[in-house]
Protein backbone atom coordinates (compact mmCIF):
# COMPACT_ATOMS: atom_id res chain seq x y z
CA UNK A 1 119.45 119.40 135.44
CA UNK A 2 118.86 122.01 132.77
CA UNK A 3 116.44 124.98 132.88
CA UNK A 4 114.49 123.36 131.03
CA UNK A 5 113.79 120.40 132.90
CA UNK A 6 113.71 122.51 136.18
CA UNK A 7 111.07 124.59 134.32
CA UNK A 8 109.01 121.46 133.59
CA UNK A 9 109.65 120.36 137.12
CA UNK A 10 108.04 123.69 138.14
CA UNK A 11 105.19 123.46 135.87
CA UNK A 12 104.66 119.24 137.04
CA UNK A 13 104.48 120.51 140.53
CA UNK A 14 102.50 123.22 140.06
CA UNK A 15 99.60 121.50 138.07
CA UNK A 16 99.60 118.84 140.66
CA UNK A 17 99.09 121.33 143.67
CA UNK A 18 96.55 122.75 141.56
CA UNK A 19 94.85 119.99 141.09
CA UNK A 20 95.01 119.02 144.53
CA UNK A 21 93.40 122.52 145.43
CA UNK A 22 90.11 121.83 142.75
CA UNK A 23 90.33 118.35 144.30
CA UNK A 24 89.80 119.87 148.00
CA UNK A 25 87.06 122.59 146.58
CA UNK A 26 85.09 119.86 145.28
CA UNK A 27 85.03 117.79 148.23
CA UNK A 28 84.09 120.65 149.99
CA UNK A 29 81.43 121.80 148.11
CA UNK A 30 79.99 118.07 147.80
CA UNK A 31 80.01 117.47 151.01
CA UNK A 32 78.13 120.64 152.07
CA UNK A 33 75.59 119.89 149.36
CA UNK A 34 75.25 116.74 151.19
CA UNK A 35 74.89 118.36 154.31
CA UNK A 36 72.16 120.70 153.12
CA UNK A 37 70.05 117.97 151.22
CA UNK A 38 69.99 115.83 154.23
CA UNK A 39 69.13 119.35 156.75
CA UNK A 40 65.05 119.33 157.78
CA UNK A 41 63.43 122.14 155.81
CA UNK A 42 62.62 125.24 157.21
CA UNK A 43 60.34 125.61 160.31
CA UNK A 44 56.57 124.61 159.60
CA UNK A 45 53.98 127.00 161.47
CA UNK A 46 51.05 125.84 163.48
CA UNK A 47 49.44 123.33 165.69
CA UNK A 48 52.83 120.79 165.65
CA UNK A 49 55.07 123.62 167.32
CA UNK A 50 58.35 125.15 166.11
CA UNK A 51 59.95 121.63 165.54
CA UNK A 52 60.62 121.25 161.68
CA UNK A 53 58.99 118.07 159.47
CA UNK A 54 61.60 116.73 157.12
CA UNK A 55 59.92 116.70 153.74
CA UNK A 56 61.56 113.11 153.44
CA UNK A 57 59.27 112.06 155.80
CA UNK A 58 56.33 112.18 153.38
CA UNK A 59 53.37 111.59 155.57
CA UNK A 60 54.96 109.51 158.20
CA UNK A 61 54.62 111.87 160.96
CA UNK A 62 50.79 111.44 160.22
CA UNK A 63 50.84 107.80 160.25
CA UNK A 64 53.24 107.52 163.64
CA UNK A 65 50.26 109.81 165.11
CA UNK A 66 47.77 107.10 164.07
CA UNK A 67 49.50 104.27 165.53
CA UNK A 68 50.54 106.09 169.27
CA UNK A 69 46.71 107.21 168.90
CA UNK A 70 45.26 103.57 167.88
CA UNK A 71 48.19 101.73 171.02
CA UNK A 72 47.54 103.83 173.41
CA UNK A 73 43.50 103.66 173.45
CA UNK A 74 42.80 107.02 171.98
CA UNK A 75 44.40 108.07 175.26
CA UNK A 76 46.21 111.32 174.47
CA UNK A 77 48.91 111.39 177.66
CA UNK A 78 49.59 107.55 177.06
CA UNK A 79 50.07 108.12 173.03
CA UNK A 80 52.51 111.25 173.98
CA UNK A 81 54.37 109.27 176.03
CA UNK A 82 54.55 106.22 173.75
CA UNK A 83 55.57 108.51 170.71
CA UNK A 84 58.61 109.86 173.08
CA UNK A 85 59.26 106.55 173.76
CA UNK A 86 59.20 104.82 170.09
CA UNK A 87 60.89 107.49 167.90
CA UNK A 88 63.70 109.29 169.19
CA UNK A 89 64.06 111.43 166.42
CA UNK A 90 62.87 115.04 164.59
CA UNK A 91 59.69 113.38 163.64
CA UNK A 92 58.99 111.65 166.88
CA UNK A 93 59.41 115.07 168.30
CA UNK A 94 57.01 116.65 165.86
CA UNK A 95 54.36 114.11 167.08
CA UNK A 96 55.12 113.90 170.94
CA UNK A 97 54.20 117.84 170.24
CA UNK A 98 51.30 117.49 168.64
CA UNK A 99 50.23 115.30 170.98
CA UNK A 100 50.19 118.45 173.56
CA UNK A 101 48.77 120.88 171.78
CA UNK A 102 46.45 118.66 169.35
CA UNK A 103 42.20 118.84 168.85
CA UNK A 104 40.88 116.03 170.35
CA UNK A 105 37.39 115.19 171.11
CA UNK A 106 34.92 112.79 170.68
CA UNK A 107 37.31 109.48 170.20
CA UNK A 108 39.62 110.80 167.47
CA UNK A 109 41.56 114.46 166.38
CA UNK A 110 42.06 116.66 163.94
CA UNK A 111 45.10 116.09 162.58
CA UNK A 112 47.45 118.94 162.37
CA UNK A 113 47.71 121.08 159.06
CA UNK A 114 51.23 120.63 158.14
CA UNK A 115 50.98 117.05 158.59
CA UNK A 116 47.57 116.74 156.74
CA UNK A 117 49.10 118.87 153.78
CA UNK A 118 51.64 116.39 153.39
CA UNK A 119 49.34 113.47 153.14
CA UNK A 120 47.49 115.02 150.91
CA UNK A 121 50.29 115.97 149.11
CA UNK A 122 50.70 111.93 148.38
CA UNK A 123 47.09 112.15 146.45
CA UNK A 124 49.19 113.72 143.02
CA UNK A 125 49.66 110.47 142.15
CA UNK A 126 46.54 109.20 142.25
CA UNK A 127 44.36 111.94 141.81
CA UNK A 128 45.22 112.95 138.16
CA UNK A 129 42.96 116.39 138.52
CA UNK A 130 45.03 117.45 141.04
CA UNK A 131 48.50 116.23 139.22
CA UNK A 132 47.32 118.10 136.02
CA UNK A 133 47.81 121.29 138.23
CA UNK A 134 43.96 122.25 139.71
CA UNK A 135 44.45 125.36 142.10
CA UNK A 136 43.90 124.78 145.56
CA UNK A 137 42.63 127.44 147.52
CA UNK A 138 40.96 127.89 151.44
CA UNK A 139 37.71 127.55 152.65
CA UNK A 140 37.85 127.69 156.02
CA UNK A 141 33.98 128.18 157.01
CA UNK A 142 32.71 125.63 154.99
CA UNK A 143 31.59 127.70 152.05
CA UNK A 144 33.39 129.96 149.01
CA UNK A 145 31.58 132.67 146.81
CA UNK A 146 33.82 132.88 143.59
CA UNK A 147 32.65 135.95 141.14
CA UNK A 148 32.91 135.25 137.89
CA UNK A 149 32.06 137.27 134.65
CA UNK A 150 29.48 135.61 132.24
CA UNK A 151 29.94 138.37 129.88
CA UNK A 152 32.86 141.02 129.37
CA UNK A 153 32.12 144.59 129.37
CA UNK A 154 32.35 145.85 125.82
CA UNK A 155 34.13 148.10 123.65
CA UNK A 156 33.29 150.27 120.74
CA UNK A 157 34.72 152.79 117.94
CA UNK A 158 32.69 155.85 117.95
CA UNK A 159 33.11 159.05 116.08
CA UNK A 160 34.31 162.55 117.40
CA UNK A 161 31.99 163.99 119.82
CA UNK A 162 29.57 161.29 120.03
CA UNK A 163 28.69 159.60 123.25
CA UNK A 164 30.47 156.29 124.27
CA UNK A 165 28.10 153.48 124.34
CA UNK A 166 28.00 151.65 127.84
CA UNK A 167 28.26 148.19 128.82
CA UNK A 168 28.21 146.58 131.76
CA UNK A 169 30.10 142.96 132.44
CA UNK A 170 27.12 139.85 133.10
CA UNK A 171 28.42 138.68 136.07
CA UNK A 172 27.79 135.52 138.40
CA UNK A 173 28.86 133.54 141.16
CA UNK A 174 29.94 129.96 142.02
CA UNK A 175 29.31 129.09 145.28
CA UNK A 176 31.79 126.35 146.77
CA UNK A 177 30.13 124.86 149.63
CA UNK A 178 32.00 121.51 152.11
CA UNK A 179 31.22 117.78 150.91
CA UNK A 180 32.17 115.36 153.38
CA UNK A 181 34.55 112.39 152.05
CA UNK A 182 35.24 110.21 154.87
CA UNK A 183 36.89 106.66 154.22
CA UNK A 184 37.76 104.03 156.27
CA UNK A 185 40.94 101.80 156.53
CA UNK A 186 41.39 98.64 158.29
CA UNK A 187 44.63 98.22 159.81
CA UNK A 188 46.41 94.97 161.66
CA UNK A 189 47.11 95.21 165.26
CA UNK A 190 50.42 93.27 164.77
CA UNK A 191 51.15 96.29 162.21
CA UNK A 192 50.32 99.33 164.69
CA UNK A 193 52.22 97.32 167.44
CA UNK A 194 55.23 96.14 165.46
CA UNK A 195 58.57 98.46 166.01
CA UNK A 196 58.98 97.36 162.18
CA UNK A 197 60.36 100.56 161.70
CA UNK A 198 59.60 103.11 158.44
CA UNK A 199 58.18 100.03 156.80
CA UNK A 200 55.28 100.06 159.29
CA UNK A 201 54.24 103.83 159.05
CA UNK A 202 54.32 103.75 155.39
CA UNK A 203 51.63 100.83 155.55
CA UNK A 204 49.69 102.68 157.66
CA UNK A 205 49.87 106.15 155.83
CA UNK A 206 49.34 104.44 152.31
CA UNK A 207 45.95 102.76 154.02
CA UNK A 208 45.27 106.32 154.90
CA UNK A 209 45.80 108.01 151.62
CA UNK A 210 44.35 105.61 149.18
CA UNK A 211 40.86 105.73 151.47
CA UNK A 212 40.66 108.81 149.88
CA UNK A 213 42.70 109.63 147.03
CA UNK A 214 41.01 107.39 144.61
CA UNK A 215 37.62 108.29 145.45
CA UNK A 216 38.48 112.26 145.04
CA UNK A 217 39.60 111.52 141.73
CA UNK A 218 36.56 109.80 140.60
CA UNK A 219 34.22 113.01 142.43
CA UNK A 220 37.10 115.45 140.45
CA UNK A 221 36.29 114.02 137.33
CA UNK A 222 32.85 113.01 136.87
CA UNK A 223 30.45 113.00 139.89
CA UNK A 224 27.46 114.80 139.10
CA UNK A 225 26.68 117.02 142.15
CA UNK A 226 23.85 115.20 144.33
CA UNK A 227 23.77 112.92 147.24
CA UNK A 228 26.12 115.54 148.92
CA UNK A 229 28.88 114.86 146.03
CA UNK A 230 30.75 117.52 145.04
CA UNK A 231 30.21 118.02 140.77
CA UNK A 232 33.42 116.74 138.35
CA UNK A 233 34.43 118.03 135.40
CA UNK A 234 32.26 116.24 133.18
CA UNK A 235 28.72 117.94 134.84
CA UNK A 236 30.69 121.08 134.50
CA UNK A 237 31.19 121.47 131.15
CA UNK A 238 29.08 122.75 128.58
CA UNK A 239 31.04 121.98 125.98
CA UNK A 240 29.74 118.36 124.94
CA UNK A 241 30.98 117.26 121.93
CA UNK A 242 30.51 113.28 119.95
CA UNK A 243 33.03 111.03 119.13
CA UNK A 244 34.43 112.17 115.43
CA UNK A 245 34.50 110.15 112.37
CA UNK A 246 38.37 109.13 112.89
CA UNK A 247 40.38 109.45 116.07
CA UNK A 248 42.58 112.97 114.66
CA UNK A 249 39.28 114.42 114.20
CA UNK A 250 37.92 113.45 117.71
CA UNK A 251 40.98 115.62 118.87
CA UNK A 252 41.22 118.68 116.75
CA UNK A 253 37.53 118.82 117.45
CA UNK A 254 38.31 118.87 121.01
CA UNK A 255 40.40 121.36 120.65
CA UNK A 256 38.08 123.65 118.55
CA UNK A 257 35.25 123.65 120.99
CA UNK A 258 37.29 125.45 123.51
CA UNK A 259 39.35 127.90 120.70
CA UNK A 260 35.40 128.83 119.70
CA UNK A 261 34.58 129.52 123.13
CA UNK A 262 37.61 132.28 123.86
CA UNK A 263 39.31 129.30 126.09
CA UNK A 264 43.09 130.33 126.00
CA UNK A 265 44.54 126.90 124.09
CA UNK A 266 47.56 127.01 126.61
CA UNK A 267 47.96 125.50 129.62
CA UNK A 268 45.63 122.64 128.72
CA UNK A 269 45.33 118.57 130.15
CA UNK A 270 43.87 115.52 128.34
CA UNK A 271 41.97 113.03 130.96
CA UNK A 272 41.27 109.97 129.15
CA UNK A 273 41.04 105.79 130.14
CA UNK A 274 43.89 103.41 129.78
CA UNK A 275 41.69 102.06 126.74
CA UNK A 276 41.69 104.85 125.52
CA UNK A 277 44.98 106.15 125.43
CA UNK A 278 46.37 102.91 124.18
CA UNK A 279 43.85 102.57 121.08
CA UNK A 280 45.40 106.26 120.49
CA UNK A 281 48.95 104.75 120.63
CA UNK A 282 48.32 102.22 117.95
CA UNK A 283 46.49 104.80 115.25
CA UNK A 284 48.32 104.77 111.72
CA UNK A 285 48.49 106.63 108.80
CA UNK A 286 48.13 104.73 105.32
CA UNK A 287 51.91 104.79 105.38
CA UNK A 288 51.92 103.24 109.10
CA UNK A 289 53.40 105.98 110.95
CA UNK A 290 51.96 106.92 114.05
CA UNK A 291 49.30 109.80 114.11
CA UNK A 292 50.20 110.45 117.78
CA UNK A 293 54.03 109.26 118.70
CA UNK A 294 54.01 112.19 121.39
CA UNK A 295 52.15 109.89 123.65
CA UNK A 296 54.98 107.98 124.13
CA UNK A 297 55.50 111.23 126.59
CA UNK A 298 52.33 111.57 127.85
CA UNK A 299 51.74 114.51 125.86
CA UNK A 300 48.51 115.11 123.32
CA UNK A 301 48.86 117.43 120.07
CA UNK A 302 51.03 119.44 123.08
CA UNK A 303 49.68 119.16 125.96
CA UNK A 304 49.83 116.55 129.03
CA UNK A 305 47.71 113.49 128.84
CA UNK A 306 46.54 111.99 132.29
CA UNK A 307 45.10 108.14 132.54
CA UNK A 308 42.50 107.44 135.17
CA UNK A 309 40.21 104.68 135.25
CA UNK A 310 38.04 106.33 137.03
CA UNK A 311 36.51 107.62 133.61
CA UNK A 312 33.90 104.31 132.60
CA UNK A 313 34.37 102.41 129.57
CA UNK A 314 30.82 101.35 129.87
CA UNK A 315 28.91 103.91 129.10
CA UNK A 316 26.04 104.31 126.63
CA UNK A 317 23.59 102.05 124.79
CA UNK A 318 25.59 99.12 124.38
CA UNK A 319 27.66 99.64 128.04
CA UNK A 320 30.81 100.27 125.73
CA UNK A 321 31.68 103.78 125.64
CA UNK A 322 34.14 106.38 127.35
CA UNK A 323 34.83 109.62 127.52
CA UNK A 324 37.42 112.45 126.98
CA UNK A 325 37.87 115.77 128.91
CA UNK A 326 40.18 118.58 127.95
CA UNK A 327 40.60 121.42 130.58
CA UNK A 328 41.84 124.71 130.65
CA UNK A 329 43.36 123.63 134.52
CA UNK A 330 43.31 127.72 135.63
CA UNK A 331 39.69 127.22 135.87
CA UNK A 332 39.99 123.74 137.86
CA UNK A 333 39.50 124.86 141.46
CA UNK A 334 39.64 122.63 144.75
CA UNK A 335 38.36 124.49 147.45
CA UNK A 336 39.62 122.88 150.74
CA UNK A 337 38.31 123.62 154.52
CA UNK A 338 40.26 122.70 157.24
CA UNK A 339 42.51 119.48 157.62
CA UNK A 340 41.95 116.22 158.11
CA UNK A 341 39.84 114.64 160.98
CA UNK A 342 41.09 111.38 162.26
CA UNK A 343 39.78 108.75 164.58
CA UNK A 344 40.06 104.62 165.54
CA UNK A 345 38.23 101.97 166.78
CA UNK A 346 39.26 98.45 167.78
CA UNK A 347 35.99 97.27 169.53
CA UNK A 348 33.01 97.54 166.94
CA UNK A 349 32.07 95.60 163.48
CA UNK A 350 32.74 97.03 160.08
CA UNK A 351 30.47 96.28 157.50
CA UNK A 352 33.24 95.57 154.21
CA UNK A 353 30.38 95.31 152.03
CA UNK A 354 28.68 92.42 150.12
CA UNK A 355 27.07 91.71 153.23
CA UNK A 356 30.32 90.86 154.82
CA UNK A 357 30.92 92.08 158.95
CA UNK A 358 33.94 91.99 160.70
CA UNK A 359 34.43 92.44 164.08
CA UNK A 360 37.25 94.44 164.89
CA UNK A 361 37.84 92.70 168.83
CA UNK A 362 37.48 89.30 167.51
CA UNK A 363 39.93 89.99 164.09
CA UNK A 364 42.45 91.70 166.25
CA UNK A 365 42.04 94.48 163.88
CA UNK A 366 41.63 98.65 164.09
CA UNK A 367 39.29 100.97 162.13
CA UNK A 368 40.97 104.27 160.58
CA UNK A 369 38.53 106.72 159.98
CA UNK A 370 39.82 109.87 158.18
CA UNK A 371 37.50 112.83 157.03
CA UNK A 372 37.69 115.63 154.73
CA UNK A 373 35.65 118.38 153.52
CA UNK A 374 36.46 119.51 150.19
CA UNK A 375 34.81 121.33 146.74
CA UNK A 376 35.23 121.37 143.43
CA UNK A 377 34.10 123.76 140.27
CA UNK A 378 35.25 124.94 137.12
CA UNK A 379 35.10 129.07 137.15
CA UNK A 380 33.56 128.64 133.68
CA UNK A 381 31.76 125.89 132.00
CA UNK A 382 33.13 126.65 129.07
CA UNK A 383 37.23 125.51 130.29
CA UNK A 384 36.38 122.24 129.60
CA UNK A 385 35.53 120.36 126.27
CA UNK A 386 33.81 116.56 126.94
CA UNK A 387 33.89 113.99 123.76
CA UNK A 388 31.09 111.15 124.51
CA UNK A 389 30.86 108.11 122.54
CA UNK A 390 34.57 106.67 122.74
CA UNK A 391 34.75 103.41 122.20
CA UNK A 392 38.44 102.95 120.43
CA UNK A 393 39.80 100.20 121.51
């Protein structure tokens, strides 16, 4: 063999060891990935104990709480030990734990904070004030004073030696104060019995989050304040504005009433109805070109666009009109106390409405009860700009 082909030889074997080597690295490094994806997250503080929640779970510790609760009675030993029993795993542990160390009185518990967080974590989807990025801040004695300036202080050029002019801010305060949502779910025995495995907590948490979520979004966005409701976005806002002559002018409009009030134009959300959003989709030019093909991203003249049905179509004279908001979402604030309260029944009858009862013995059925105390405000009235009198279709 020549030198040359030895040197060849040389270089053959040496890329293939080489490539062997990357070959190992990358295994190595995959398969610790792997290993760290599929590792519970860190340790979650409070009532539940040291034992960690996997944030795969996604609410199912909550609903595994639930069903022990609703099998064994609302007897707290007996739902420890069936927990223990049914889930031999980091998330049965998390609940056998919480079973010890829980609030429980008066035929149902407060469900622990990490576990509540995580439900309500599962409301982004369906609540689009709180997907469009509202703050969410404590109020753990039922009420929140927020200060807030009405007026800034003000400043002045003045000549040499003469006397600076003083101002003083106008200041106010919102005052954030607990409304009570409670919602109830109805819930098969067979399902809270069944070892169906992940398939039957998820049935049970979705019953418990969509009690709620949908109805928050609809307070969020437009209740008006009474009847112990907390006030939405729309009875916020001073900023009222009426439908324009064309769609494009409805918008830059929109966006004019908050550039005239000093609103920063960043960080901004569109809330709108399905009807709406798809008459937008179909607007033309003369030349047929779209006027808005950035919806095809959700996104508005820049900013997000969220759909919610919970803003009417019906509104006005002729039952036919809707309604836009536009938020500055720094100054969308859900003030939160506590977590969630929990309790079941199996023995009493449930009024379903439309006159309909249904008794919960005789159906072979349980009630889920779930509270939560909650607020809602815009720090200024002016973060939010409302067109009235929608009624593209």
């Amino acid at each position: 063999m020549t030198e040359k082909e030895h040197a060849t030889e040389r270089r053959d074997l040496d890329e293939a060891v080489m490539r062997s080597i990357r070959e190992e690295i990358a295994s190595a490094i995959k398969e610790a990935l792997r290993e760290k994806s599929e590792k519970p997250s860190d340790f979650m503080e409070g009532e539940t104990g040291s034992v960690a929640l996997n944030r795969k779970t996604d609410g199912i510790a909550a609903a595994r709480m639930v069903r022990a609760y609703a099998m064994a009675g609302g007897n707290v030993e007996k739902a420890a030990w069936l927990s223990k029993r049914l889930w031999d795993d980091d998330v049965g542990s998390v609940v056998t734990r919480a079973f010890s160390v829980g609030d429980f009185a008066g035929g149902g518990f407060l469900l622990p904070a990490d576990m509540a967080r995580e439900l309500i974590d599962l409301f982004r989807p369906l609540n689009v004030v709180r997907a469009a990025g509202a703050r969410t801040v404590p109020m753990p004695n039922g009420s929140l004073t927020w200060p807030r300036l009405s007026q800034d202080a003000a400043a002045q050029y003045v000549g040499e030696l003469t006397a600076i002019p003083t101002s003083e801010p106008k200041g106010g305060q919102i005052i954030l104060t607990a409304k009570k949502l409670a919602g109830l779910a109805l819930i098969s025995n067979d399902l809270l019995r069944t070892d169906a495995g992940p398939d039957a907590d998820r049935t049970v948490r979705d019953s418990l989050v969509e009690a709620l979520a949908n109805r928050e979004d609809r307070a969020f966005l437009r209740d008006d304040g009474t009847n112990y409701k907390p006030k939405g976005i729309r009875y916020w806002s001073n900023n009222v504005i009426s439908v324009g002559a064309t769609e494009e002018d409805t918008i830059v409009a929109a966006l004019n009433a908050l550039a005239e009030d000093n609103v920063p134009l960043r960080n901004l959300a569109w809330f709108m109805a399905s009807r709406t959003y798809f008459a937008l989709t179909k607007v033309r030019t003369t030349n047929g070109e779209r006027v808005f093909p950035e919806l095809d991203r959700n996104m508005l003249r820049g900013f997000p666009v969220f759909v919610s049905n919970n803003i009417p179509t019906n509104l006005g004279g002729g039952g036919n009109e809707s309604e836009i908001y536009l938020v500055y979402m720094p100054d969308a604030v859900i003030a939160e106390m506590g977590g969630m309260e929990i309790a079941v029944d199996s023995s009493a009858s449930i009024d379903t409405g439309g006159g309909t009862t249904v008794n919960l013995f005789q159906s072979d059925a349980t009630a889920v009860r779930a509270i939560m105390r909650h607020d809602f405000a815009l720090l200024h009235d002016e973060s939010a700009a409302v067109v009235t009198g929608v009624t593209w279709t």
